[in-house]
Protein backbone atom coordinates (compact mmCIF):
# COMPACT_ATOMS: atom_id res chain seq x y z
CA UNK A 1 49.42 -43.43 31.51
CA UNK A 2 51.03 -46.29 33.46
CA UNK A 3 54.10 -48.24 31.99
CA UNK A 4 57.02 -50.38 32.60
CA UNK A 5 60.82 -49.40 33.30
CA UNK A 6 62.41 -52.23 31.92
CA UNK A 7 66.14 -52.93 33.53
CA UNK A 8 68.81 -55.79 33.73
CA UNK A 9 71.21 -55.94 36.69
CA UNK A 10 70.27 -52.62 37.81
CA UNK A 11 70.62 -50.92 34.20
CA UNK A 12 67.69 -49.39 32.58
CA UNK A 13 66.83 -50.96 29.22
CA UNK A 14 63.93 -49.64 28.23
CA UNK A 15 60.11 -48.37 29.13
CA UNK A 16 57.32 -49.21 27.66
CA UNK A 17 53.64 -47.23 27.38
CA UNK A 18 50.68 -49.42 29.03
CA UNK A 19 47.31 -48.80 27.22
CA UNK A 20 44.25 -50.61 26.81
CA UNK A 21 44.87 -54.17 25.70
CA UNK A 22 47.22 -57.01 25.95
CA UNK A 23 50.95 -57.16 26.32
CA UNK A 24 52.80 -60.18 25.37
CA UNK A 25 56.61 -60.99 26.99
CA UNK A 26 58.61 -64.03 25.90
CA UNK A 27 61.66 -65.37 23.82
CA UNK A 28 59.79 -65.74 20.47
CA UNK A 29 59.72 -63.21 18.24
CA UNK A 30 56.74 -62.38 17.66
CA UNK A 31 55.70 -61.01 21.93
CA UNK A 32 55.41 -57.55 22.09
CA UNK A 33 58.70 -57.38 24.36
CA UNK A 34 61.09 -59.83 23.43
CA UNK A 35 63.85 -60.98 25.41
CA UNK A 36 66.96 -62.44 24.46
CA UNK A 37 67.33 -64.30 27.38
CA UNK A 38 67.36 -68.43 27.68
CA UNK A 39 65.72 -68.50 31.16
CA UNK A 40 62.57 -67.01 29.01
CA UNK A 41 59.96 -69.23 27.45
CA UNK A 42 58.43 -68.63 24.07
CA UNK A 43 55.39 -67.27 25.52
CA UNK A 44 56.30 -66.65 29.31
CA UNK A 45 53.74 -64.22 30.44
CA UNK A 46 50.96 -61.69 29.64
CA UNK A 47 49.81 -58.23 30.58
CA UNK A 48 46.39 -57.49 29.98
CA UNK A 49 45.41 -53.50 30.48
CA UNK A 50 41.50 -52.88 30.88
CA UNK A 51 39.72 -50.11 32.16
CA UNK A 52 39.32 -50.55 36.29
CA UNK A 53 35.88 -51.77 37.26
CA UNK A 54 36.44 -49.64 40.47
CA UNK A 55 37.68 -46.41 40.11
CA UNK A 56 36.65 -44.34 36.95
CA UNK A 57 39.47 -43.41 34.65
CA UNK A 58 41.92 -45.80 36.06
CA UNK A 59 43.20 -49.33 34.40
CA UNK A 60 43.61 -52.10 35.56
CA UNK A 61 46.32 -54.48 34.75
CA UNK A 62 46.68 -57.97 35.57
CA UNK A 63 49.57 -59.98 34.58
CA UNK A 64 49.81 -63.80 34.20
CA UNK A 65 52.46 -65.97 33.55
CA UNK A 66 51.41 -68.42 30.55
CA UNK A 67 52.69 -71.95 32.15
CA UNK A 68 56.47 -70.58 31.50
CA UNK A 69 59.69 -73.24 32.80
CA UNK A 70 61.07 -70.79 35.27
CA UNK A 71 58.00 -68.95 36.58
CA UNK A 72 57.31 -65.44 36.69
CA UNK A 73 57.68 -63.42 39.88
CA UNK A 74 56.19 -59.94 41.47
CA UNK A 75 57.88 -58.55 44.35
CA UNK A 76 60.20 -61.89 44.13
CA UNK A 77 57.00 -63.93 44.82
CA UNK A 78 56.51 -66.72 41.83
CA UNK A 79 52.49 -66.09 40.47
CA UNK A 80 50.50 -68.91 40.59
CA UNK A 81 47.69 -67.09 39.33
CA UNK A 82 46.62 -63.72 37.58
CA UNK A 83 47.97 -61.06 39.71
CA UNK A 84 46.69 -57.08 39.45
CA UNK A 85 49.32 -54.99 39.39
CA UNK A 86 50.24 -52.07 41.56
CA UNK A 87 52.26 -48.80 41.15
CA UNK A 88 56.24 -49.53 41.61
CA UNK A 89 55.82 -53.37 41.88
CA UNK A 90 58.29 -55.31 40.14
CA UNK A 91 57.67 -57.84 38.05
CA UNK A 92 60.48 -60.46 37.11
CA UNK A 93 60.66 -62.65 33.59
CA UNK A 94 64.18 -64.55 34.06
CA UNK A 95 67.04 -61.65 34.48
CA UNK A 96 64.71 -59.03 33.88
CA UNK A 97 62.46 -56.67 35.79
CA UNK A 98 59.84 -54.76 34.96
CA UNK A 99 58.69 -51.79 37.60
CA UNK A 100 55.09 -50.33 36.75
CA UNK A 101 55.23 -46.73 37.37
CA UNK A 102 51.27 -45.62 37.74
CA UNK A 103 51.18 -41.77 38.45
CA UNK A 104 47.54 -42.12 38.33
CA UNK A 105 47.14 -44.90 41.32
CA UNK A 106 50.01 -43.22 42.95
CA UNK A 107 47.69 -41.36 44.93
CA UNK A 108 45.67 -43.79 46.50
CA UNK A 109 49.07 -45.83 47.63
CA UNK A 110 47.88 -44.83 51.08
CA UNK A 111 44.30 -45.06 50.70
CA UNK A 112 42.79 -48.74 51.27
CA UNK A 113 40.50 -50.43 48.68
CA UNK A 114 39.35 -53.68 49.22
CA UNK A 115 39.01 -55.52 46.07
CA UNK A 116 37.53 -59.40 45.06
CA UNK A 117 40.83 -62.07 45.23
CA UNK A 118 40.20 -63.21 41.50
CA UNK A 119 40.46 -59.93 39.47
């Protein structure tokens, strides 16, 4: 099952279990991770976990930032659009980073797959 190591200046925080679904990250209360953190909109951004239209008994999981101030970032590049997400890329919501840890894509790391640009 794929999920997030959640750390803060190099200090791990926290992980959190990817399954089918949505995942919402943001300042308000009410996101599924919340983040005390004032470089964090409301609603910043969204992970959405589905199974992969490619490979059989793999997910997918795309991750979108939701018009946020500061701008979400993977691999320190801001999204400008929905991104899928790979096994130890690093997402980052203001201080934050997330690192997806996918033992089940791990695998194919070195194996090329040549997917549509607009997941």
């Amino acid at each position: 099952m794929p999920k997030l190591i959640h750390s803060r200046d190099g200090r791990f925080l926290g992980e959190f279990d990817l399954q089918e679904g949505t995942l919402s990250i943001g300042r308000a209360p009410d996101c599924d991770i919340t983040l005390d953190d004032e470089t964090v909109s409301g609603r910043h951004a969204l992970i959405t976990t589905r199974p992969s239209a490619y490979l059989e008994g793999l997910l997918d999981l795309l991750i979108e930032d939701l018009g946020s101030s500061n701008g979400t970032f993977v691999n320190d590049k801001r999204l400008s659009k929905r991104h899928m997400l790979k096994h130890d890329e690093t997402v980052r919501i203001g201080g934050h980073a997330f690192t997806l840890i996918d033992e089940g894509t791990r695998a194919l790391e070195t194996t090329t797959i040549i997917l549509p640009e607009n997941p």
